[in-house]
Protein backbone atom coordinates (compact mmCIF):
# COMPACT_ATOMS: atom_id res chain seq x y z
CA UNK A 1 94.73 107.38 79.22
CA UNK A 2 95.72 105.28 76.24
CA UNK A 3 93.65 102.48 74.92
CA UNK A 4 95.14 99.57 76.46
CA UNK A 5 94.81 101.38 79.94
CA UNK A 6 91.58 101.75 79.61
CA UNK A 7 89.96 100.64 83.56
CA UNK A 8 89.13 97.11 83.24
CA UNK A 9 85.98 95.93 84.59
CA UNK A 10 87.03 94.16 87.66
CA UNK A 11 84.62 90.50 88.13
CA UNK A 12 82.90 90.06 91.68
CA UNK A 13 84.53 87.69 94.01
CA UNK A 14 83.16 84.19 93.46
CA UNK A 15 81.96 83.45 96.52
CA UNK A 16 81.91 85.63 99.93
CA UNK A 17 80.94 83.45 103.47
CA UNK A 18 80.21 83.82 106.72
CA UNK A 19 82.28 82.81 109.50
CA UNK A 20 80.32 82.13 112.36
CA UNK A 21 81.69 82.70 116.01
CA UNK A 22 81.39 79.47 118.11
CA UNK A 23 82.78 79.00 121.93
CA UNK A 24 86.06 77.29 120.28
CA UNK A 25 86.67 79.94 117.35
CA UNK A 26 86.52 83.56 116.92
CA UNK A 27 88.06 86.15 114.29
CA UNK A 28 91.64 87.17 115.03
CA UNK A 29 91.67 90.64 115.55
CA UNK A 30 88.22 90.90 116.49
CA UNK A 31 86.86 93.50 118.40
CA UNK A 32 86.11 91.55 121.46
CA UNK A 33 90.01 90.21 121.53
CA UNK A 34 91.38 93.38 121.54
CA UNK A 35 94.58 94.24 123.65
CA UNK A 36 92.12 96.65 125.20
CA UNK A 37 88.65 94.46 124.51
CA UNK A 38 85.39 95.80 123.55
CA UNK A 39 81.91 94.63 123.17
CA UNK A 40 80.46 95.99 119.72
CA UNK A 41 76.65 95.56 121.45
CA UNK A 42 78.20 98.44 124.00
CA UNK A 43 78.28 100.90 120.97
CA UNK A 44 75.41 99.40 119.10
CA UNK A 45 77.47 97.71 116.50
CA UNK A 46 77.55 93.85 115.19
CA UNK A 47 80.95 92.71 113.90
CA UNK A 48 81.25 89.53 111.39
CA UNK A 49 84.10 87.89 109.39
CA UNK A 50 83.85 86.72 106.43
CA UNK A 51 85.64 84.28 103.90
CA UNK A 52 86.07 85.98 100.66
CA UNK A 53 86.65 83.65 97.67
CA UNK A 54 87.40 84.85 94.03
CA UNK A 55 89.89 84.67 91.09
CA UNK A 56 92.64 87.45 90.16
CA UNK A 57 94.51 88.41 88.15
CA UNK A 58 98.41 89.36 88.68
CA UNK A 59 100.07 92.67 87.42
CA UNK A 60 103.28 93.63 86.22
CA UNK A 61 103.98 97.38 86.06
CA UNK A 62 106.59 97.74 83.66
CA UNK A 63 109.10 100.55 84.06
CA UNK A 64 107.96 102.95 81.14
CA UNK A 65 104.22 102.65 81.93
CA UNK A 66 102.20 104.77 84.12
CA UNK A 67 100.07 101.95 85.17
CA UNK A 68 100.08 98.23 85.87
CA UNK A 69 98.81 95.67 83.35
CA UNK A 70 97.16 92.27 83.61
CA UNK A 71 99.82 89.33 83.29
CA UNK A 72 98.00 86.49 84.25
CA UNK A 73 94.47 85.88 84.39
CA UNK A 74 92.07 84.09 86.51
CA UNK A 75 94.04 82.87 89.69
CA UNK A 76 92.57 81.19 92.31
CA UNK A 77 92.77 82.85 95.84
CA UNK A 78 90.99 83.05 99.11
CA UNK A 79 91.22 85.84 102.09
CA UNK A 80 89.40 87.68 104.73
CA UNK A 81 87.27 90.62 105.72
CA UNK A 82 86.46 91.68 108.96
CA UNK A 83 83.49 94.37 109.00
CA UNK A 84 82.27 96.44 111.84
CA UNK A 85 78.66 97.98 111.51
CA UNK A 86 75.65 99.59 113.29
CA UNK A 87 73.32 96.87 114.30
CA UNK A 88 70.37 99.16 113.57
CA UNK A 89 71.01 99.55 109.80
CA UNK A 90 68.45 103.45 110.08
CA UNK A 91 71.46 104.19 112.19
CA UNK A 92 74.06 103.67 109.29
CA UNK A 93 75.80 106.81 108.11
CA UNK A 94 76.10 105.14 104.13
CA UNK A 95 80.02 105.66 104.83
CA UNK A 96 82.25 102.50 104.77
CA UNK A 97 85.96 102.35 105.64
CA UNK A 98 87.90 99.85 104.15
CA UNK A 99 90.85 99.38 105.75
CA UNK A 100 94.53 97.46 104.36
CA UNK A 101 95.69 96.27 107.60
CA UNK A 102 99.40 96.94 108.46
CA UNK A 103 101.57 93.46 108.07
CA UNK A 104 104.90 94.54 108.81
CA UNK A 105 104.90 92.01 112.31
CA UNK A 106 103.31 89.33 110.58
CA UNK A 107 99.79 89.77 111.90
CA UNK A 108 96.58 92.35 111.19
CA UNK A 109 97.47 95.75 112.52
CA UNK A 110 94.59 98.33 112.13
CA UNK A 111 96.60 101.36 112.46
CA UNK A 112 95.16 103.82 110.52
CA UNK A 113 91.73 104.86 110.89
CA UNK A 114 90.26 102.01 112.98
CA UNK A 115 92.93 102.19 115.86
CA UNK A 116 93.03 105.59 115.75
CA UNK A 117 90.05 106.64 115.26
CA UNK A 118 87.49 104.22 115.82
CA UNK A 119 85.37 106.54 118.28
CA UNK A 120 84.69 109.15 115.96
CA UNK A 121 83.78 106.18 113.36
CA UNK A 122 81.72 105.06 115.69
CA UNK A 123 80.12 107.78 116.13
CA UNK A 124 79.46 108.75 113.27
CA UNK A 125 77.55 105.63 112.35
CA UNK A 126 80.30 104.18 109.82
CA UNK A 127 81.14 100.69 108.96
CA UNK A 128 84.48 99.67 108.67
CA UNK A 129 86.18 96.76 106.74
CA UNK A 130 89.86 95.45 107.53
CA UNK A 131 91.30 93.36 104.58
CA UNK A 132 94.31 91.15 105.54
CA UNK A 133 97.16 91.60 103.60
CA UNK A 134 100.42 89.70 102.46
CA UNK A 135 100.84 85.95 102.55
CA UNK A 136 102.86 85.58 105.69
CA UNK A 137 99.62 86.97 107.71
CA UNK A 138 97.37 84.90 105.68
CA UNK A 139 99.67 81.57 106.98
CA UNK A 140 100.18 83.12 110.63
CA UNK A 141 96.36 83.04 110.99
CA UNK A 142 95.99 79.41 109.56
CA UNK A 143 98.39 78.44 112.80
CA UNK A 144 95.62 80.58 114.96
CA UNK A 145 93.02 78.51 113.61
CA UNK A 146 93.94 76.29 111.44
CA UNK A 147 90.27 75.30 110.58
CA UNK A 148 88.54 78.49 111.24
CA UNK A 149 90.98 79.67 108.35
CA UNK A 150 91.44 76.68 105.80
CA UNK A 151 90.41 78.39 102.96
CA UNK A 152 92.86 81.05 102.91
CA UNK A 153 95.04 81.16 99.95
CA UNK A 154 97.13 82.98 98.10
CA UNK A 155 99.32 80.17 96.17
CA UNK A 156 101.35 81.13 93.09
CA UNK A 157 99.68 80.31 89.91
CA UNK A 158 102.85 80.59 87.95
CA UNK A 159 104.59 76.84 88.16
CA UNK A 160 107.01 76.07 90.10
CA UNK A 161 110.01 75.46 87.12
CA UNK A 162 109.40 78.75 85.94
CA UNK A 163 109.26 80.48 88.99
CA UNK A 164 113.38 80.42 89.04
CA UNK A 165 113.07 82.93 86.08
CA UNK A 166 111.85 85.62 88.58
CA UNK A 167 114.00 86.61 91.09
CA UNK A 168 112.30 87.70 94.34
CA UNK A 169 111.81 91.35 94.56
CA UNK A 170 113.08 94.03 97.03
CA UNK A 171 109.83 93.74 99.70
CA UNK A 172 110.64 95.02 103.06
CA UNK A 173 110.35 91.53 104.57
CA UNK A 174 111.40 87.97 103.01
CA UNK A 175 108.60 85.97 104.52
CA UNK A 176 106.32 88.54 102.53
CA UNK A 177 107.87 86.53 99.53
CA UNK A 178 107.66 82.67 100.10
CA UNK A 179 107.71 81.24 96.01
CA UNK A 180 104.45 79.12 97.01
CA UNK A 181 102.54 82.44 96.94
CA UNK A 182 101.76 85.47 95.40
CA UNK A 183 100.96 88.51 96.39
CA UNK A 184 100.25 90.28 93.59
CA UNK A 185 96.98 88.38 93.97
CA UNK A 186 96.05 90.69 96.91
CA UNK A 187 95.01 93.77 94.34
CA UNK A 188 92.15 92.27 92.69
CA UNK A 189 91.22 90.83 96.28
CA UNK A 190 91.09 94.68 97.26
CA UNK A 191 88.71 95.19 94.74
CA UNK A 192 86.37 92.38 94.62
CA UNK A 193 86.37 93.76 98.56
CA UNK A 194 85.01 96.89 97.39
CA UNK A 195 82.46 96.07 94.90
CA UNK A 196 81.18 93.41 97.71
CA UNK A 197 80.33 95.75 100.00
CA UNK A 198 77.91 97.48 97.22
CA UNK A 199 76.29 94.27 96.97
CA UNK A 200 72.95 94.34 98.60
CA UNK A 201 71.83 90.21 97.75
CA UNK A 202 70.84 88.69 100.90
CA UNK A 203 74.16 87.46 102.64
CA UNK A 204 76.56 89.72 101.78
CA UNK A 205 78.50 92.08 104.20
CA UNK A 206 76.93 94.87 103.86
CA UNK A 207 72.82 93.49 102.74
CA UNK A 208 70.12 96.08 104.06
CA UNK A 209 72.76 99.21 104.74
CA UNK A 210 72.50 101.54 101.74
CA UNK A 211 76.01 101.96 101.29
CA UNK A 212 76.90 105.75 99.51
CA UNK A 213 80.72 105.89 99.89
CA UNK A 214 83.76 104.03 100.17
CA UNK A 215 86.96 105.23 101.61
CA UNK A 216 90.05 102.68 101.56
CA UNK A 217 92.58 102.99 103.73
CA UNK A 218 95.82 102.03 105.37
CA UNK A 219 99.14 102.45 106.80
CA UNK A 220 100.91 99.18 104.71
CA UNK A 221 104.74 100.28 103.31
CA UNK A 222 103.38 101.40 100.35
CA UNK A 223 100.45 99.05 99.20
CA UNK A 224 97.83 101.11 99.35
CA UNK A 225 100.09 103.52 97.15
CA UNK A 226 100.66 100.85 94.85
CA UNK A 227 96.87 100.51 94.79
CA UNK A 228 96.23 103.72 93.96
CA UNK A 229 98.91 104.39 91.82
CA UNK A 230 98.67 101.02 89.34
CA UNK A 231 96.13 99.41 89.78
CA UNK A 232 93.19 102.13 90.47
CA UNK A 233 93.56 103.75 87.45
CA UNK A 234 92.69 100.50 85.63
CA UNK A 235 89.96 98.93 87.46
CA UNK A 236 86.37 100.17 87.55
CA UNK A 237 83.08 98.17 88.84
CA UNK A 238 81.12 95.90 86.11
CA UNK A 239 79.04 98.91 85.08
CA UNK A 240 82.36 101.19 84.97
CA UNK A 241 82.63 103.14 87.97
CA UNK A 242 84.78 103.90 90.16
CA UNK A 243 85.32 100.80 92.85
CA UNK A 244 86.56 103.33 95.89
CA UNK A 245 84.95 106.87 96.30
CA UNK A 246 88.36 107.78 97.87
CA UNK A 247 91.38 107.08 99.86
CA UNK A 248 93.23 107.86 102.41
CA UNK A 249 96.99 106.72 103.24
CA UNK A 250 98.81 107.40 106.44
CA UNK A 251 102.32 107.15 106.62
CA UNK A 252 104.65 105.51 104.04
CA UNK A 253 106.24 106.89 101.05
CA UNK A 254 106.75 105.23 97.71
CA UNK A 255 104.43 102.77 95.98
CA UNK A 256 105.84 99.43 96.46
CA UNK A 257 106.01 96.40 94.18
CA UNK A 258 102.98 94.74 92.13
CA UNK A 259 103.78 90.99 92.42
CA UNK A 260 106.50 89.46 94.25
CA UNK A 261 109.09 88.88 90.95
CA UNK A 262 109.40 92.90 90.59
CA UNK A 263 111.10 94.94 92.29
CA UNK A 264 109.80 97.55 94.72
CA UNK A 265 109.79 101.34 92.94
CA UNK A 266 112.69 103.75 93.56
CA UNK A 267 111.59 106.75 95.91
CA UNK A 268 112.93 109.08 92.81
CA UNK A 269 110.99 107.04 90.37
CA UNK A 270 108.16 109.35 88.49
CA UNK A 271 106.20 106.99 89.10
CA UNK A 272 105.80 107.40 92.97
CA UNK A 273 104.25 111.11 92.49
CA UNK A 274 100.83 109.95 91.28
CA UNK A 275 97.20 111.53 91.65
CA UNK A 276 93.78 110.00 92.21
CA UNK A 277 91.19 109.87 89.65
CA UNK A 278 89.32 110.14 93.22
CA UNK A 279 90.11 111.82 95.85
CA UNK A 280 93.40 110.87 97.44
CA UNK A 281 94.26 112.18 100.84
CA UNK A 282 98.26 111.43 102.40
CA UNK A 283 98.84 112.04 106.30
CA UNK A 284 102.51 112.47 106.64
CA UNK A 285 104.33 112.11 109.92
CA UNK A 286 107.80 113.50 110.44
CA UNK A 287 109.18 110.46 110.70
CA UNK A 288 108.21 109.79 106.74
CA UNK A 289 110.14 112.30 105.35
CA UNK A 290 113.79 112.05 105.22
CA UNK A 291 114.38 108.63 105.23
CA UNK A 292 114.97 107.37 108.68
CA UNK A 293 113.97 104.48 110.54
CA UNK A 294 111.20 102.21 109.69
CA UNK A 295 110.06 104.27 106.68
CA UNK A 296 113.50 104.88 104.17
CA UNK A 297 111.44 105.81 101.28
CA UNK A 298 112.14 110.06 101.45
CA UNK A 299 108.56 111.39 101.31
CA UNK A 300 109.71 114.58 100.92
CA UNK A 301 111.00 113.29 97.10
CA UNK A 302 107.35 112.85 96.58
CA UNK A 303 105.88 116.12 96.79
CA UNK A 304 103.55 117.58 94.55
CA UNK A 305 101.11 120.16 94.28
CA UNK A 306 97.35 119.67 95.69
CA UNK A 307 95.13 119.49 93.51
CA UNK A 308 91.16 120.03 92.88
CA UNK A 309 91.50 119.33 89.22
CA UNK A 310 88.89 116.12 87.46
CA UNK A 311 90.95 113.17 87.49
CA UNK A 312 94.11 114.49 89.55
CA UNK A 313 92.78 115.32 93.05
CA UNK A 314 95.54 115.41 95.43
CA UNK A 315 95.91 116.45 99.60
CA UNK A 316 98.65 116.18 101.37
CA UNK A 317 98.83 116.92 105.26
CA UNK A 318 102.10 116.70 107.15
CA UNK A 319 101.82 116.77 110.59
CA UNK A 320 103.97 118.65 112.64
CA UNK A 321 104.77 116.94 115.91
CA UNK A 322 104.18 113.42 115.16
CA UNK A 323 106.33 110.59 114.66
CA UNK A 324 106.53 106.81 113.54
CA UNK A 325 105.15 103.95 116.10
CA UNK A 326 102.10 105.62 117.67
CA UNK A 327 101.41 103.67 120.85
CA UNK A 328 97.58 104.77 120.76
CA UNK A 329 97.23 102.32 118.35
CA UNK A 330 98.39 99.39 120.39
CA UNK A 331 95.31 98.95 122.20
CA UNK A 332 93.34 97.94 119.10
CA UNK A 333 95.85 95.46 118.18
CA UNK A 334 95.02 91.39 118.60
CA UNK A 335 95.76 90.62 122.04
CA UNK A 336 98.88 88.99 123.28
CA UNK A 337 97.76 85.81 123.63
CA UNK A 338 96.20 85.44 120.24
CA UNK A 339 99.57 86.51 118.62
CA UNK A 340 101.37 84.09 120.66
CA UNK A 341 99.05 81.86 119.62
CA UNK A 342 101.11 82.39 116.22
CA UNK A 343 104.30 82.42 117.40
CA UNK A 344 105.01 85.49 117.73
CA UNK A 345 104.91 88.34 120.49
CA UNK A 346 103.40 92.11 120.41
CA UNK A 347 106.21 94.52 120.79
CA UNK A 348 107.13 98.39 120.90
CA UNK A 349 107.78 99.34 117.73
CA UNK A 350 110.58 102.18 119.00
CA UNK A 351 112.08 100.01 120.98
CA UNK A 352 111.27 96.22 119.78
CA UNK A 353 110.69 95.09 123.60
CA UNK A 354 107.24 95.12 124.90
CA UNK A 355 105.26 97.90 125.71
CA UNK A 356 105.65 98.95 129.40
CA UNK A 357 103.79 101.35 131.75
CA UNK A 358 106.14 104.28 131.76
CA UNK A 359 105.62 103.70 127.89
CA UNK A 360 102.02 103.90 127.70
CA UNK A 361 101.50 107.06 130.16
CA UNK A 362 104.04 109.44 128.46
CA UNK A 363 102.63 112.13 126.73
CA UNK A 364 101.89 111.37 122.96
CA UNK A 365 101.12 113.32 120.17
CA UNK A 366 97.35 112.76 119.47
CA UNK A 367 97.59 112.22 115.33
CA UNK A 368 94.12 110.59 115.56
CA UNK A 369 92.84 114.18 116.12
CA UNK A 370 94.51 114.96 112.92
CA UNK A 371 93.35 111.85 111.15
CA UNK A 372 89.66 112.41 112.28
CA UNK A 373 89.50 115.80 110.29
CA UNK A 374 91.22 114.48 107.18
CA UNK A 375 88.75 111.61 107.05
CA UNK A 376 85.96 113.90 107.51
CA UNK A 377 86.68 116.25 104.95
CA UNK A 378 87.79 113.24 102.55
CA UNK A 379 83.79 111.95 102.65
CA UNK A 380 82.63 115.84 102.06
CA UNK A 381 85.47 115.72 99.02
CA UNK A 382 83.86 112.54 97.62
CA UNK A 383 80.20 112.24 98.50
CA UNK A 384 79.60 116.06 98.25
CA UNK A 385 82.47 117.80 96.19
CA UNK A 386 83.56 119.92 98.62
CA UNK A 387 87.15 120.95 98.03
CA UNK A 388 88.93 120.17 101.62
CA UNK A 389 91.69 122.48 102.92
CA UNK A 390 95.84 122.81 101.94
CA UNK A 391 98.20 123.51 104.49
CA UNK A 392 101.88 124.19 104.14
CA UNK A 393 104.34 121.88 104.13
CA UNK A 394 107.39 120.86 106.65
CA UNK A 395 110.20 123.21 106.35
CA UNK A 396 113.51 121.46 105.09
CA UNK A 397 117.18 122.59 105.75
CA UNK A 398 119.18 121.17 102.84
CA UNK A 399 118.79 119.43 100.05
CA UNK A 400 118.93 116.12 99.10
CA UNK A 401 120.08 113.42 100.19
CA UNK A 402 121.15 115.36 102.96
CA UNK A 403 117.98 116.89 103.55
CA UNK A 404 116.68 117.26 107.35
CA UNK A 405 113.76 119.07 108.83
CA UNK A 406 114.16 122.57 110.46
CA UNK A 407 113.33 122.92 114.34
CA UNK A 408 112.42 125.64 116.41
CA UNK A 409 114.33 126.90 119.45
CA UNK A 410 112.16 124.06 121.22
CA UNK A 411 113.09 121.14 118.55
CA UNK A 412 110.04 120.61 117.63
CA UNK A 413 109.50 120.69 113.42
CA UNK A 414 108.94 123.90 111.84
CA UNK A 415 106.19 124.34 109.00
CA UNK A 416 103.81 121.42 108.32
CA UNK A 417 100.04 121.34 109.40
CA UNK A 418 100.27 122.83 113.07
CA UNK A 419 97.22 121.69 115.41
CA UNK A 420 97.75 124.09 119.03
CA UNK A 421 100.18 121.29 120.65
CA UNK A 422 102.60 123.23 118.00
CA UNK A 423 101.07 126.98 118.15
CA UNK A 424 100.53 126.92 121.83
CA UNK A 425 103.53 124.09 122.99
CA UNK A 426 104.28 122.76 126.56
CA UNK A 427 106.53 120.14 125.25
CA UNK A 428 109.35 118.88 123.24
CA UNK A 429 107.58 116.99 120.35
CA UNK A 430 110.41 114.29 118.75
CA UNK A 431 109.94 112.78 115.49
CA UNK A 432 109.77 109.16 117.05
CA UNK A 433 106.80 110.22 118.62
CA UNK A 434 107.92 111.14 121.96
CA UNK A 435 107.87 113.74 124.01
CA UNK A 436 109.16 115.57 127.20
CA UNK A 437 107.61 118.56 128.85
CA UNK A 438 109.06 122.36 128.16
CA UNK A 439 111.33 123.16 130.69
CA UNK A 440 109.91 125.38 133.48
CA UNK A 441 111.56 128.31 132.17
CA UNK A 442 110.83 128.35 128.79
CA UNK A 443 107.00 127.99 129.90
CA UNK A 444 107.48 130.79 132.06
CA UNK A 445 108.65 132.86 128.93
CA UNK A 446 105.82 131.77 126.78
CA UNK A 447 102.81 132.08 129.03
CA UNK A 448 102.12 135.16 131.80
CA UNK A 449 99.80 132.56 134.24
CA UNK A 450 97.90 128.79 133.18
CA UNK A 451 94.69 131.17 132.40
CA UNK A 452 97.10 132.92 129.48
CA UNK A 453 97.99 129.19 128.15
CA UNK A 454 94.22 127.96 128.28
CA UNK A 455 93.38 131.33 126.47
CA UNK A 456 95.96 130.83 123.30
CA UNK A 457 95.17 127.11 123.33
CA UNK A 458 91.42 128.05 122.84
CA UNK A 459 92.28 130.56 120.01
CA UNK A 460 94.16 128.01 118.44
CA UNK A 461 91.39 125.37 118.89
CA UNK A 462 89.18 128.18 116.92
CA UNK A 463 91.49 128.70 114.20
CA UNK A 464 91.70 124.89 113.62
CA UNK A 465 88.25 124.42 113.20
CA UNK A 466 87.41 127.28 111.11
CA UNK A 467 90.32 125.75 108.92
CA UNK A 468 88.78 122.12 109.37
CA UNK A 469 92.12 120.45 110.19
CA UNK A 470 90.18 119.80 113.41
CA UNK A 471 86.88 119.03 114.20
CA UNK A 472 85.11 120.62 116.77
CA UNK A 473 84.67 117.30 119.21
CA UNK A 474 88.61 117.26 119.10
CA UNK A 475 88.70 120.73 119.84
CA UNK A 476 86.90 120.53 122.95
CA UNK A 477 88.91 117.52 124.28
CA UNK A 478 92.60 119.81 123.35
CA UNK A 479 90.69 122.65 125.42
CA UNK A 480 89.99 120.35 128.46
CA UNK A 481 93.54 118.75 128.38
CA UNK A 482 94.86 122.38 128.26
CA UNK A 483 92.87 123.00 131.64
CA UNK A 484 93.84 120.26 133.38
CA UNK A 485 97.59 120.68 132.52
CA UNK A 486 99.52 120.40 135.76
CA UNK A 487 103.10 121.89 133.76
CA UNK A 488 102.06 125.88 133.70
């Protein structure tokens, strides 16, 4: 790393607040205004918000640099955390999740490892953090509580006659880039999130619970990429270390854009096949890889080789069988009424209506299974150096841009990370994530009786585990749903 990239010590937020729950005001998102509610006390847990206030700097990552640089200094900005926790800090595991919340519908989104995954967290005594991200959310929760929220801010510190001098950049969404704000203020905000939550002084998030890793996470059209590609590299902690232990990104492809004047990186830009000078994890989908639908950015451009190697760690899992718009995660979204609240409605990403019943009971890939594992062996990677597994990748027909992934005679993705849903199928797995049983023939073909399925199923289970792309609680539930399957 040359001289001028050296990691700069990023400052503590300025100020980090409470926000107290009262009969007329809660936190959006929370865990008791769920679509599917839940009482934290019911799990042992607390859950607080809290006002984070600081100054930031903004970045511009110029095209024949590795890494982003400091542009402009000291900004003023103001955001949120939400942060879920044992109650009984003896019962804390010393693992935190932080967690960039998706934006793409103009609210908080947890859907990566919180609505995915949030038993095993819970069970495993974690905490978890979800950081807001992008102005339009930050201005959507000022109309859900417009008090509650006052101090949330990310306005543009460059002035308003010179702002014409920067054209707005490529962002997925326009309301993403209003000219009153900046986003680019969001990165330090990330960090000043991270060395917070080290911060045992009385009143701070995490005061009392011995914190010993930090994972960050998120499923954000390429911000946490951007994170970890320009911006981690040059930011450390005051006393130089690293400000996340590791990180984990589900879905997306390329890194996006820094600030909201550049423009958003090329999917065949060098720059998009970065490692982690911690451990960095990626969870593909199917849906990721060849540019289609809600994710153009051609994953599959990105590849590169895993690696163990000081400095340039590197996993990358894709997941045969899943697809984009996981409905699992819908029931830890903000409930309807909240959103409405907004302006704006909770809807089916495959379809963009609302989520019905025949919806919600069709059979679904479980990638939380798959995510559970990956986080697991991410905190052995980065509290205990244990190297986690490889697995192979998709298999590709073509090349491209006219690349597409190979099927089996039962369409469903060859290649890839293969949990027993794959090895041992009874259904047609699509790459938008849903499904329709095997016809009866074909099951008839593949299995001699239901005792011959559960007994391949249960091999399978045992390879996975042995391999640690599944964990053995997972396991056991696969197992069960194998003998109560009504199709063989």
């Amino acid at each position: 790393m040359s001289g001028k990239n050296r990691p700069i010590p990023v400052q503590p937020a300025d100020a980090v607040r409470l926000l107290p729950v009262t009969e007329t005001s809660h936190p959006f998102g929370g865990w008791k205004w769920q679509v599917k509610p839940k009482d934290p006390a019911q799990f042992g847990y607390v859950e607080e918000e809290y006002l984070i206030e600081g100054r930031a700097k903004v970045y511009t990552w110029k095209e024949n640099e590795p890494f982003a640089s400091p542009e402009i200094e000291n900004a003023p900005y103001g955001n949120r955390i939400l942060v879920r926790k044992p109650a009984d800090p003896a019962k804390f595991s010393g693992n935190v999740i932080v967690e960039m919340c998706n934006w793409a519908r103009g609210y908080d989104r947890p859907i990566a490892l919180w609505g995915n995954c949030w038993k095993y967290i819970v069970e495993r005594g974690d905490a978890w953090v979800g950081c807001t991200f992008r102005a339009d959310v930050l201005a959507n929760l000022k109309t859900f509580d417009p008090v509650r929220y006052e101090g949330l801010s990310l306005e543009n510190p460059i002035p308003r006659e010179h702002r014409l001098d920067r054209p707005q950049s490529n962002t997925y969404h326009s309301t993403s880039t209003d000219p009153d704000s900046e986003n680019g203020l969001l990165w330090d905000y990330f960090s000043q999130v991270g060395i917070a939550l080290r911060d045992q002084a009385p009143g701070m998030p995490m005061a009392g619970y011995p914190v010993k890793t930090i994972i960050a996470t998120g499923a954000t059209a390429g911000d946490l990429a951007t994170y970890c590609a320009a911006i981690d590299p040059i930011s450390c902690q005051p006393d130089g270390a690293p400000i996340y232990d590791g990180f984990l990104i589900f879905m997306t492809g390329a890194p996006g854009n820094v600030n909201n004047y550049e423009q958003k990186l090329h999917w065949m830009d060098p720059r998009c096949k970065f490692y982690g000078k911690v451990p960095l994890m990626r969870v593909y989908t199917c849906g990721d890889m060849t540019g289609e639908g809600w994710h153009p950015d051609w994953a599959l451009m990105q590849r590169r080789t895993d690696s163990d190697e000081k400095g340039c760690y590197y996993r990358s899992y894709e997941v045969a069988g899943t697809g984009l718009m996981l409905k699992y995660t819908y029931y830890s979204e903000p409930r309807h009424e909240d959103v409405e609240k907004m302006g704006l409605s909770i809807k089916n990403g495959r379809t963009g209506k609302a989520w019905t019943k025949e919806d919600l009971e069709r059979f679904e890939f479980p990638t939380r299974y798959v995510l559970d594992a990956a986080y697991d062996n991410l905190i052995k990677w980065a509290r205990d150096g244990i190297n986690p597994p490889s697995t192979k990748p998709f298999e590709i027909k073509g090349v491209y841009p006219d690349a597409v992934l190979a099927k089996d005679e039962h369409q469903n993705v060859l290649g890839g990370l293969r949990l027993p849903y794959l090895e041992v199928p009874a259904y047609h797995l699509y790459t938008d994530a849903t499904s329709e049983p095997l016809e009866e023939e074909i099951l008839h073909s593949l299995y001699k009786d239901h005792a011959d399925y559960v007994a391949k199923v249960k091999a399978s289970c045992e390879r996975c585990v042995a391999e640690r792309i599944l964990v053995q609680r997972d396991a056991d539930k696969i197992l069960e749903d194998a003998r109560q399957c009504t199709l063989i």
